[in-house]
C-alpha atoms as a PDB file:
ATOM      1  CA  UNK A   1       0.197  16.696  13.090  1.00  0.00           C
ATOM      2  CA  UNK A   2       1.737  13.164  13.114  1.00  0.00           C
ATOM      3  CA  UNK A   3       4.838  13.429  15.845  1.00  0.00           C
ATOM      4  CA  UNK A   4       5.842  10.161  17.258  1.00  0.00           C
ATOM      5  CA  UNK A   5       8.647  10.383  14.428  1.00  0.00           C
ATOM      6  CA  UNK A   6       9.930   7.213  15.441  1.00  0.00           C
ATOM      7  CA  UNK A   7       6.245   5.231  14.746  1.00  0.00           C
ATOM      8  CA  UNK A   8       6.754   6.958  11.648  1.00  0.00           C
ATOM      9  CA  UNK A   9      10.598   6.054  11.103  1.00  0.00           C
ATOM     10  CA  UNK A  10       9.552   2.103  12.349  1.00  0.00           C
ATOM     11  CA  UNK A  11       6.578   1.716   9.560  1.00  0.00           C
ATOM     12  CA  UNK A  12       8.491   3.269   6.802  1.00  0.00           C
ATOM     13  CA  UNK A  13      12.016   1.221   6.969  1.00  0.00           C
ATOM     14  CA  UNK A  14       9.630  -1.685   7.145  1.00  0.00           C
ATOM     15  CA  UNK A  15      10.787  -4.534   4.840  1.00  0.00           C
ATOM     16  CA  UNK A  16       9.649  -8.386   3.661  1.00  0.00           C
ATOM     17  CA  UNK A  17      12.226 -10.642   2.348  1.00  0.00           C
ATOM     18  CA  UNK A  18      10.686 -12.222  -1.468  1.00  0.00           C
ATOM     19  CA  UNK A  19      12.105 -14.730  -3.154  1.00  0.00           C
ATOM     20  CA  UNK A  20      10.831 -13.890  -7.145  1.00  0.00           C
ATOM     21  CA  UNK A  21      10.488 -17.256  -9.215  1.00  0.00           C
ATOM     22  CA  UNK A  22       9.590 -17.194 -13.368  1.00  0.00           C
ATOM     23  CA  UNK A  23       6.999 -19.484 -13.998  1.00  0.00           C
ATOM     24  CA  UNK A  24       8.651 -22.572 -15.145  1.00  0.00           C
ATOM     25  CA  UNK A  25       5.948 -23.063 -18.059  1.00  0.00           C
ATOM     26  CA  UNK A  26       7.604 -19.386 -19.770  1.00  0.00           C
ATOM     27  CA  UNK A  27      11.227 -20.889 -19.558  1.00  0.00           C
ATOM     28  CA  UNK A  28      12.633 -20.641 -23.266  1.00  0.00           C
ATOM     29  CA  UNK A  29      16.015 -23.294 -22.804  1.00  0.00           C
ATOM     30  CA  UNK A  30      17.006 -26.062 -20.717  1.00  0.00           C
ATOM     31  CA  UNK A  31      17.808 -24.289 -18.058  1.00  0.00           C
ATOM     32  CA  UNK A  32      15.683 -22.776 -15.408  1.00  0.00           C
ATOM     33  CA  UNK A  33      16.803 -19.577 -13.846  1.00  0.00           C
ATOM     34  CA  UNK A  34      17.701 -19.191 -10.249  1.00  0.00           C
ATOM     35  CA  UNK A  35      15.122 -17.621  -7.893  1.00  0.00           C
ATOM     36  CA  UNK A  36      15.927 -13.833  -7.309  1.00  0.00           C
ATOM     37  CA  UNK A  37      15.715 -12.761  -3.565  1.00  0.00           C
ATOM     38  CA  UNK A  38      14.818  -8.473  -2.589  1.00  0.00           C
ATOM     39  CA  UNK A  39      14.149  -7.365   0.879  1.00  0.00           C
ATOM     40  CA  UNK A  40      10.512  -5.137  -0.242  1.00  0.00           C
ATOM     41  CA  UNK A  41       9.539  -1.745   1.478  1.00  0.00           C
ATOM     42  CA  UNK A  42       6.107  -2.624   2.572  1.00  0.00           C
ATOM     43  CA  UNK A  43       4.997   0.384   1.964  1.00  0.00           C
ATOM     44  CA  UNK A  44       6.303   0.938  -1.926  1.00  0.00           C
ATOM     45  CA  UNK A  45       4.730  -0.742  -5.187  1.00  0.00           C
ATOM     46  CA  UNK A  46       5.983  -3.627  -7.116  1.00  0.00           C
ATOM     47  CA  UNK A  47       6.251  -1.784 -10.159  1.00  0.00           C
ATOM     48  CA  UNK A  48       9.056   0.388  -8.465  1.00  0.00           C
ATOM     49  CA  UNK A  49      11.065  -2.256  -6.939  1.00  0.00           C
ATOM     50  CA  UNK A  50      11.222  -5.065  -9.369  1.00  0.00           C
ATOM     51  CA  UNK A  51      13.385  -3.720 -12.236  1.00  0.00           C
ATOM     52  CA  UNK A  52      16.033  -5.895 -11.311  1.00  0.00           C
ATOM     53  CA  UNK A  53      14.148  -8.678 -11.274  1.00  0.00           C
ATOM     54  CA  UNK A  54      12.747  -8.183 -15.041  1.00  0.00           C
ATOM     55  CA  UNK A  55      16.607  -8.060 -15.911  1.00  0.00           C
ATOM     56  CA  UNK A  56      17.340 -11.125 -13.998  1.00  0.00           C
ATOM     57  CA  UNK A  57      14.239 -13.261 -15.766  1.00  0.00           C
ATOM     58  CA  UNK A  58      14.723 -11.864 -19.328  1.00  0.00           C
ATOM     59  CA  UNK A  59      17.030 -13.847 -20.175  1.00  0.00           C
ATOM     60  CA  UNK A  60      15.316 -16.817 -19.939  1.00  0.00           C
ATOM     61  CA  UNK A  61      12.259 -16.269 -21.847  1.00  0.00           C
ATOM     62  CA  UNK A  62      11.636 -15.818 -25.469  1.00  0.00           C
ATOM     63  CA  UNK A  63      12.861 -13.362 -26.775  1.00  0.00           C
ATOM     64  CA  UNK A  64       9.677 -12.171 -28.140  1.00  0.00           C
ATOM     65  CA  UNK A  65       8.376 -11.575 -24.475  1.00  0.00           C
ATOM     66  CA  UNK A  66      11.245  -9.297 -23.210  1.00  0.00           C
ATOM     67  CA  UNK A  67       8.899  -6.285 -24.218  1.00  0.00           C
ATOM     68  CA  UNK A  68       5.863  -7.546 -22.549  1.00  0.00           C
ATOM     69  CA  UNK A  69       4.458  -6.533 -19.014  1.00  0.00           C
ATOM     70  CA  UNK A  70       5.646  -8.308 -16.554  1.00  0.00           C
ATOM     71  CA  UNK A  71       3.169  -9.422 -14.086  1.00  0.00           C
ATOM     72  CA  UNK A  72       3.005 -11.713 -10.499  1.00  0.00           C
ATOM     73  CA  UNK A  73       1.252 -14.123  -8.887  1.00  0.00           C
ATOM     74  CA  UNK A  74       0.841 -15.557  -5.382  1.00  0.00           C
ATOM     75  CA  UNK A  75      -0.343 -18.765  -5.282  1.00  0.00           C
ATOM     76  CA  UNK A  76      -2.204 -18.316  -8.525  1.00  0.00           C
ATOM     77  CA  UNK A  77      -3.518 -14.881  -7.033  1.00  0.00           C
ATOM     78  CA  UNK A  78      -2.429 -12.141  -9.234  1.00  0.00           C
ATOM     79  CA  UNK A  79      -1.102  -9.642  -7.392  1.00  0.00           C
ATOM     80  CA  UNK A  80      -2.727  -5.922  -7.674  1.00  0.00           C
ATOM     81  CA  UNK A  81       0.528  -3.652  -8.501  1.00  0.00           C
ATOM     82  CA  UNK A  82      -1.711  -0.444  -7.421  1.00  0.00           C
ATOM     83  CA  UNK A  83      -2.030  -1.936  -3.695  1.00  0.00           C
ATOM     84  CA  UNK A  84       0.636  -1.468  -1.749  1.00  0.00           C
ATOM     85  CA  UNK A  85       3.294  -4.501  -1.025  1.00  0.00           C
ATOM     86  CA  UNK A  86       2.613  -4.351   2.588  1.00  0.00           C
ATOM     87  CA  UNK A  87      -1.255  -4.390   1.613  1.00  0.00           C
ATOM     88  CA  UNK A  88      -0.502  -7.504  -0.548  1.00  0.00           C
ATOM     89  CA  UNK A  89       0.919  -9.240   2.381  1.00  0.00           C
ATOM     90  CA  UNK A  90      -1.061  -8.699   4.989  1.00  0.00           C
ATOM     91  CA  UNK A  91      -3.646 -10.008   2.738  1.00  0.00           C
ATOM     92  CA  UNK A  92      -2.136 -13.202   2.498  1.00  0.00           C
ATOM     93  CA  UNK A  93      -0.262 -13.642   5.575  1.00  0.00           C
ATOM     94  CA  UNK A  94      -2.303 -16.758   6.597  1.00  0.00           C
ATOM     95  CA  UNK A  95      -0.828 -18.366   3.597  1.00  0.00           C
ATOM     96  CA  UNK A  96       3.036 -17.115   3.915  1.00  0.00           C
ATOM     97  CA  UNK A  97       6.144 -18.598   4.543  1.00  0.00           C
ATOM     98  CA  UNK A  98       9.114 -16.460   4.944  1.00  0.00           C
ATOM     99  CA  UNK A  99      10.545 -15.634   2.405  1.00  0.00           C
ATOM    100  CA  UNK A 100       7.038 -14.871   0.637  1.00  0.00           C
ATOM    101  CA  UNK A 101       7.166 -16.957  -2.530  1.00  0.00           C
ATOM    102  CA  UNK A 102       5.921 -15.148  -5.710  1.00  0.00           C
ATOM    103  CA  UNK A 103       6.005 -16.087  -9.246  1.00  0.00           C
ATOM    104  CA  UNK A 104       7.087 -13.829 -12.334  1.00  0.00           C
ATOM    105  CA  UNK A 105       5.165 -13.600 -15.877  1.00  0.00           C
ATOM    106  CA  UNK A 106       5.509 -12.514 -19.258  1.00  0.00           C
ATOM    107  CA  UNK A 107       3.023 -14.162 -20.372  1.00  0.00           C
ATOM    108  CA  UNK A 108      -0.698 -14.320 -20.459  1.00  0.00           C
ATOM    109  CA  UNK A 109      -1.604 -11.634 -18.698  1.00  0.00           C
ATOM    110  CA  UNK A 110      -4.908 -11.580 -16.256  1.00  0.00           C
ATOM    111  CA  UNK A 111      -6.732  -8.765 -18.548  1.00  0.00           C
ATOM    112  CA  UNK A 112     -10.346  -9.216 -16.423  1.00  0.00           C
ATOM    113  CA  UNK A 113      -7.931  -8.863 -12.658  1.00  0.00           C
ATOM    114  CA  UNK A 114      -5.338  -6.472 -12.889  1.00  0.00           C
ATOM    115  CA  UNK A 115      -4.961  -2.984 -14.098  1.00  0.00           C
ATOM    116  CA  UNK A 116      -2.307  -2.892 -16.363  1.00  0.00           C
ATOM    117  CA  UNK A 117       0.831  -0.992 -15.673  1.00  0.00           C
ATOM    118  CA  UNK A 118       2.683   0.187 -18.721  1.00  0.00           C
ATOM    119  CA  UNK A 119       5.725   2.755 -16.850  1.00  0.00           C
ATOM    120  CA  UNK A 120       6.433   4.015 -13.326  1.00  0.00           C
ATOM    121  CA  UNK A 121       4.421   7.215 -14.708  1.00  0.00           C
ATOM    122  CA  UNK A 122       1.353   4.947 -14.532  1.00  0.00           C
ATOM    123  CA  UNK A 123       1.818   4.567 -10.898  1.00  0.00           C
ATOM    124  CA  UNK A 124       2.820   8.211  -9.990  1.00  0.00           C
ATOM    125  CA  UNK A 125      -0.038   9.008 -11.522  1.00  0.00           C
ATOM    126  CA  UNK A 126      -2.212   6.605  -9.362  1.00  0.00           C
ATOM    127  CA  UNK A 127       0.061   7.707  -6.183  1.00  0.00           C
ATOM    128  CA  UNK A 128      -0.946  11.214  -6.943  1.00  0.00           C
ATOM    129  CA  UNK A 129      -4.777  10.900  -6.939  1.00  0.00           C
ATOM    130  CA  UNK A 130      -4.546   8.724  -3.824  1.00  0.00           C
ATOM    131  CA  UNK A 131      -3.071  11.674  -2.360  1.00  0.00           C
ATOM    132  CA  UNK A 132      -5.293  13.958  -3.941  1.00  0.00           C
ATOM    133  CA  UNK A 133      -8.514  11.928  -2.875  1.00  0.00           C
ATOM    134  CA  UNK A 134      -7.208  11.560   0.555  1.00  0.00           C
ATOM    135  CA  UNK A 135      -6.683  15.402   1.007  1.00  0.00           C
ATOM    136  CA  UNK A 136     -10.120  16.392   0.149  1.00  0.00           C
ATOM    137  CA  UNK A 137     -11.503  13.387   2.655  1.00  0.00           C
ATOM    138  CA  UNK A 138      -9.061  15.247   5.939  1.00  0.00           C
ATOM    139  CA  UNK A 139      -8.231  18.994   4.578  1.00  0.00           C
ATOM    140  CA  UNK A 140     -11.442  19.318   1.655  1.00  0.00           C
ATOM    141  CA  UNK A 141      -8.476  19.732  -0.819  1.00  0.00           C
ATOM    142  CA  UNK A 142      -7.064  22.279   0.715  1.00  0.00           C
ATOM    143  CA  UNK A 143      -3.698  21.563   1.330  1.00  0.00           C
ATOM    144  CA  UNK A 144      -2.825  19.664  -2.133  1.00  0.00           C
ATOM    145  CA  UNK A 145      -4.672  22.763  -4.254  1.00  0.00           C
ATOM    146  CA  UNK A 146      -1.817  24.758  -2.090  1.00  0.00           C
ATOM    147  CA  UNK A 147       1.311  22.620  -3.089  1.00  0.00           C
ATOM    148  CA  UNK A 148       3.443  23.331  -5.766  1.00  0.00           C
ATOM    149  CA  UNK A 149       4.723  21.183  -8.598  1.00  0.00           C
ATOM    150  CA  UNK A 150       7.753  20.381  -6.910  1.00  0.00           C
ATOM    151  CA  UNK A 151       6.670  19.650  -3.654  1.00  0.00           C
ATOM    152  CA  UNK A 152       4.261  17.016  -5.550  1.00  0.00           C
ATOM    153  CA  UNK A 153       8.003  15.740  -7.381  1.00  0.00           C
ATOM    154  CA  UNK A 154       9.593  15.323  -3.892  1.00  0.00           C
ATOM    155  CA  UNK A 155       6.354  13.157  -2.427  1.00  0.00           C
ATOM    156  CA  UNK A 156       6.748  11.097  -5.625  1.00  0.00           C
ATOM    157  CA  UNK A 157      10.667  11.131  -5.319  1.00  0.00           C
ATOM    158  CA  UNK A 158      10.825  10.346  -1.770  1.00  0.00           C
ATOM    159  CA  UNK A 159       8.960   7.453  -1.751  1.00  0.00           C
ATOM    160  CA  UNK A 160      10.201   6.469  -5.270  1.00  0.00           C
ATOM    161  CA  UNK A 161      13.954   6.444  -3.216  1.00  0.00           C
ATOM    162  CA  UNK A 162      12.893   5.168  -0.309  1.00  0.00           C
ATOM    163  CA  UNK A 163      13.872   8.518   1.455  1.00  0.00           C
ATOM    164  CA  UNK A 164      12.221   8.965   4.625  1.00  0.00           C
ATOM    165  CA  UNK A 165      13.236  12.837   5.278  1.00  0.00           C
ATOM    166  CA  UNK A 166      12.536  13.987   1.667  1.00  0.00           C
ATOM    167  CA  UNK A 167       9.022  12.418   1.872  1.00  0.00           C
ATOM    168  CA  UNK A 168       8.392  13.594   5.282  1.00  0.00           C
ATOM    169  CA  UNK A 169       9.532  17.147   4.590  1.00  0.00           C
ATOM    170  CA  UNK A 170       6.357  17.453   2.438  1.00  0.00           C
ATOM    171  CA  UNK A 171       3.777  14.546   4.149  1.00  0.00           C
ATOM    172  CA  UNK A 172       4.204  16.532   7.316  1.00  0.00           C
ATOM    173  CA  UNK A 173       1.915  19.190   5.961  1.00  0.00           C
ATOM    174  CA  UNK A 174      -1.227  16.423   4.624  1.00  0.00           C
ATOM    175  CA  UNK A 175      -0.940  15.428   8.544  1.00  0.00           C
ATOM    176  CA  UNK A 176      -1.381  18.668  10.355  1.00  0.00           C
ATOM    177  CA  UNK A 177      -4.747  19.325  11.327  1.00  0.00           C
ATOM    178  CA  UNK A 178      -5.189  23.057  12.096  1.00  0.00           C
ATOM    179  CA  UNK A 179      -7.577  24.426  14.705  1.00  0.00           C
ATOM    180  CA  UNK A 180     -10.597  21.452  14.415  1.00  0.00           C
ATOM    181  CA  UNK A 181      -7.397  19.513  15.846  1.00  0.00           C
ATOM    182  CA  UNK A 182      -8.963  16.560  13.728  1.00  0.00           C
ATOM    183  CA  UNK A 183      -9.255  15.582  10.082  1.00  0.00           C
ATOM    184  CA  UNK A 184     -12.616  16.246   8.226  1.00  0.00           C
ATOM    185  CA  UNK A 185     -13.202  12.558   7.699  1.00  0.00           C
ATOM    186  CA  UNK A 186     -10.580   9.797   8.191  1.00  0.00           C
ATOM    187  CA  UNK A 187      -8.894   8.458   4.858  1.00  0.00           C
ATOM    188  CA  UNK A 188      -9.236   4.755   4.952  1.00  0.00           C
ATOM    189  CA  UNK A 189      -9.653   1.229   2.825  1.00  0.00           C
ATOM    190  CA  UNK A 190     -10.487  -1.798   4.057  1.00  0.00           C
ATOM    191  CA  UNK A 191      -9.665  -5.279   2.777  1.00  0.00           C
ATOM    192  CA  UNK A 192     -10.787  -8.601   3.224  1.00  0.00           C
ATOM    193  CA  UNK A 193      -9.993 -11.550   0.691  1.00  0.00           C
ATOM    194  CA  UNK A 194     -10.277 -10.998  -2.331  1.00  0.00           C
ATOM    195  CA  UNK A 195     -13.085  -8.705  -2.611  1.00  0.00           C
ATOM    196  CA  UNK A 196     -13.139  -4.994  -3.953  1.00  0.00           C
ATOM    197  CA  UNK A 197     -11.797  -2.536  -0.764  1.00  0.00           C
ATOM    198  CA  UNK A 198     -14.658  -0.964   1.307  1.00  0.00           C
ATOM    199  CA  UNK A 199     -14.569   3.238   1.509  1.00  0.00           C
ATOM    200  CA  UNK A 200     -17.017   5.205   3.630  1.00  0.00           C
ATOM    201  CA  UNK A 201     -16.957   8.353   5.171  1.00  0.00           C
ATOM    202  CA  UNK A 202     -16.473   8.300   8.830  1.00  0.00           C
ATOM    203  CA  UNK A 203     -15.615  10.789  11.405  1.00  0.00           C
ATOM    204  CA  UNK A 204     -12.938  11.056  13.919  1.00  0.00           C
ATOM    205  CA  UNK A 205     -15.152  12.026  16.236  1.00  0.00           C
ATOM    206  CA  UNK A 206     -18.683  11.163  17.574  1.00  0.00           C
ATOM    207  CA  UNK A 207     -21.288  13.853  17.311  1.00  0.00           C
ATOM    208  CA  UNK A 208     -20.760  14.901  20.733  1.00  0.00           C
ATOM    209  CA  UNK A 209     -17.306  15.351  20.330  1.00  0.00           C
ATOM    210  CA  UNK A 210     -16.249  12.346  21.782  1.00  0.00           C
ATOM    211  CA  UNK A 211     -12.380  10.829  19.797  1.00  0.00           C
ATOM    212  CA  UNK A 212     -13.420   7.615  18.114  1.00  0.00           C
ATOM    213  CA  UNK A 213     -11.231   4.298  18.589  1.00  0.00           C
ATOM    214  CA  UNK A 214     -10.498   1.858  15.848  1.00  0.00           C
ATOM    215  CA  UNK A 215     -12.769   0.095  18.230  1.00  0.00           C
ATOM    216  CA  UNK A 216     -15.889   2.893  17.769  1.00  0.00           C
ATOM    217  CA  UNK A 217     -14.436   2.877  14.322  1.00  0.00           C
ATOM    218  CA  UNK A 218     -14.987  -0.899  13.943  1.00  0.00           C
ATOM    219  CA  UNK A 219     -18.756  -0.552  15.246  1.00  0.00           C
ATOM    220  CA  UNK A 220     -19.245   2.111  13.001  1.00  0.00           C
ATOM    221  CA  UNK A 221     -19.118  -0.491  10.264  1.00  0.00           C
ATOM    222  CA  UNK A 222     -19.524  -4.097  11.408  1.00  0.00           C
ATOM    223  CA  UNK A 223     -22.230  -2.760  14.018  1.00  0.00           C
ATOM    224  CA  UNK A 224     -22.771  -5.978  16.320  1.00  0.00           C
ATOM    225  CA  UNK A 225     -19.987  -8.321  14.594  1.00  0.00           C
ATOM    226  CA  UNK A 226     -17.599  -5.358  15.430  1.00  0.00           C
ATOM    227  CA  UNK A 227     -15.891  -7.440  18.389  1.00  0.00           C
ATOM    228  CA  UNK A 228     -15.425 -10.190  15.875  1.00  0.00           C
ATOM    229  CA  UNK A 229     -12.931  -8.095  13.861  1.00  0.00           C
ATOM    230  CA  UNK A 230      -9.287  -8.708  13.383  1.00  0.00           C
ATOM    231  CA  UNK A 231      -7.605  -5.273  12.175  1.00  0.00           C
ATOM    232  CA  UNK A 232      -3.903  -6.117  10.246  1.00  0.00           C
ATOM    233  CA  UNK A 233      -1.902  -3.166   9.169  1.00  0.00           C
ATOM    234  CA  UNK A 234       1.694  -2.847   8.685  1.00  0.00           C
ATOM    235  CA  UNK A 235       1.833  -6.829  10.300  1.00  0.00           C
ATOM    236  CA  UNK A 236       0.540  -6.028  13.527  1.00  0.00           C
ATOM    237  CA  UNK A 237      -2.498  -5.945  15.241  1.00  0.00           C
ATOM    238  CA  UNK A 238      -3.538  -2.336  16.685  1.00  0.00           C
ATOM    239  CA  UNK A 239      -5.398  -2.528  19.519  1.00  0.00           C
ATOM    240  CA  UNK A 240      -8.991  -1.708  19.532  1.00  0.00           C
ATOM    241  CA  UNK A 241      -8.200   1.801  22.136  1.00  0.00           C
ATOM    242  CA  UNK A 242      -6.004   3.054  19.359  1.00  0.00           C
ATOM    243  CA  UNK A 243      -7.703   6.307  18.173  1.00  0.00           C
ATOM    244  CA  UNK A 244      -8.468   6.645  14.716  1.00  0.00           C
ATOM    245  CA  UNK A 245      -7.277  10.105  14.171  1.00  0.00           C
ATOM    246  CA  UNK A 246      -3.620   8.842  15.730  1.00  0.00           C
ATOM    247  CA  UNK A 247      -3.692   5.909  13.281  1.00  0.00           C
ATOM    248  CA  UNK A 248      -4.499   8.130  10.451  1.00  0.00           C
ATOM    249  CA  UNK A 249      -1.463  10.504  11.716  1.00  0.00           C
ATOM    250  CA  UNK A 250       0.822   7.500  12.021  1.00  0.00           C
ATOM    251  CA  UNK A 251      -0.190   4.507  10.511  1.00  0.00           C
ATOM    252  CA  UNK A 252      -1.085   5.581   6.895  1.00  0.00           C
ATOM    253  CA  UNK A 253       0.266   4.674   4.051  1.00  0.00           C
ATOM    254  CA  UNK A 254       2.392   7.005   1.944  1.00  0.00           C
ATOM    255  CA  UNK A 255      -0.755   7.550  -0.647  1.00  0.00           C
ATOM    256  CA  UNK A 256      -2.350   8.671   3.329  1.00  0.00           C
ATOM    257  CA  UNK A 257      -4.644   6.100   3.284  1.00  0.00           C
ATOM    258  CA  UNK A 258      -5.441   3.512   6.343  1.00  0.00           C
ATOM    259  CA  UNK A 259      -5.250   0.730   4.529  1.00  0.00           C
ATOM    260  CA  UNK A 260      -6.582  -2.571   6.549  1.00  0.00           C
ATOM    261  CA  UNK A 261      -6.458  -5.756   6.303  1.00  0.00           C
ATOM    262  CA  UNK A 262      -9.866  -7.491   8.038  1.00  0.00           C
ATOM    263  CA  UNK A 263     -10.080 -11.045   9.474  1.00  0.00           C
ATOM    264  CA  UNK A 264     -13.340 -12.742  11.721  1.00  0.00           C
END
């Protein structure tokens, strides 16, 4: 089971600094609003930190917007709500000056790029089948079938609050990895660009028993251009000895998923 508790403590309390700006073509008035400035968990959603942003924007739009979804953009990239903010930036860390500049809308909303998100159910709901997807990948669904309704309500809650110890209490179980001392297969998606994550199912281990590194990892699926890879998670750079059933241990996200960001 994951138990360098203070990796763990380190990538959950991290945080990006975003200054939120409405799009000044949806300003209703003569007066444009002041940005709004949050310090982001990287590893929460948008949808579940920016309520005080809608609040802060209504106010300036029509008022026949102040139902409608509000959505985000980087740099005319809208941003997917059901990736992870840390996921988002790593993405786009080429392109990001600190604070990380995003713009607000209420209005004309990307139908053919983003999924959309109508409550915070909508992304427990997601959260939950992450979870669920991931736990058939390391434990063939054995740990999740085994969890009651509330201990799914305190994985929801504690990341929901940002509580590290609530969260934990009940993660700790998706990361322990009985008597194969490994997971089944390793939980991962990888990113590059703009294009659709990758998924496979890869092994931990080699068939003759061997503990894979990101680096084995890496060969597994860019075979020669493997040494060509940059690997981004969490803003740093593992290196390519890490081994991939420690990463998955300690470097998921809440949803346990490796998610990485990939750069040549």
């Amino acid at each position: 089971m994951a138990n360098d508790r203070e990796v763990l403590r380190e990538i959950w309390d991290g945080r990006i600094p975003v200054c939120f700006q409405l799009d000044s073509s949806e300003v209703n008035g003569l007066q444009a609003p002041d940005p709004y400035y949050l310090m982001v968990p990287r590893l929460s959603y948008f949808p579940l930190v920016t309520d005080k942003v809608r609040r802060h924007f209504q106010r300036y739009i029509h008022p026949a917007k102040h139902d409608s979804e509000m959505w985000m953009d980087f740099n005319g990239q809208p941003l997917k709500w059901h990736y992870p903010i840390g996921v988002l930036y790593d993405l786009y860390i080429p392109e990001i000056s600190l604070p990380w500049s995003i713009t607000v809308h209420f209005e004309k909303f990307p139908e053919s790029e983003l999924l959309h998100c109508p409550s915070r159910e909508a992304v427990e709901s997601y959260f939950m089948s992450c979870i669920k997807e991931a736990d058939v990948l390391k434990h063939r669904s054995q740990v999740v079938s085994n969890m009651q309704k509330k201990d799914h309500n305190q994985l929801w809650l504690g990341l929901q609050n940002d509580k590290f110890d609530q969260f934990w209490a009940v993660n700790r179980k998706l990361m322990e990895v009985g008597n194969d001392e490994t997971f089944k297969y390793i939980p991962f998606r990888l990113y590059q660009g703009d294009e659709p994550f990758v998924q496979r199912l890869v092994k931990p281990v080699t068939e003759e028993g061997q503990r894979k590194t990101l680096y084995h990892f890496l060969q597994e699926i860019y075979a020669e251009n493997a040494s060509k890879v940059k690997v981004l998670t969490h803003g740093v750079e593992p290196p390519p000895d890490t081994p991939l059933q420690w990463m998955s241990e300690h470097l998921s996200y809440p949803d346990n998923f490796l998610h990485l960001c990939i750069a040549f």
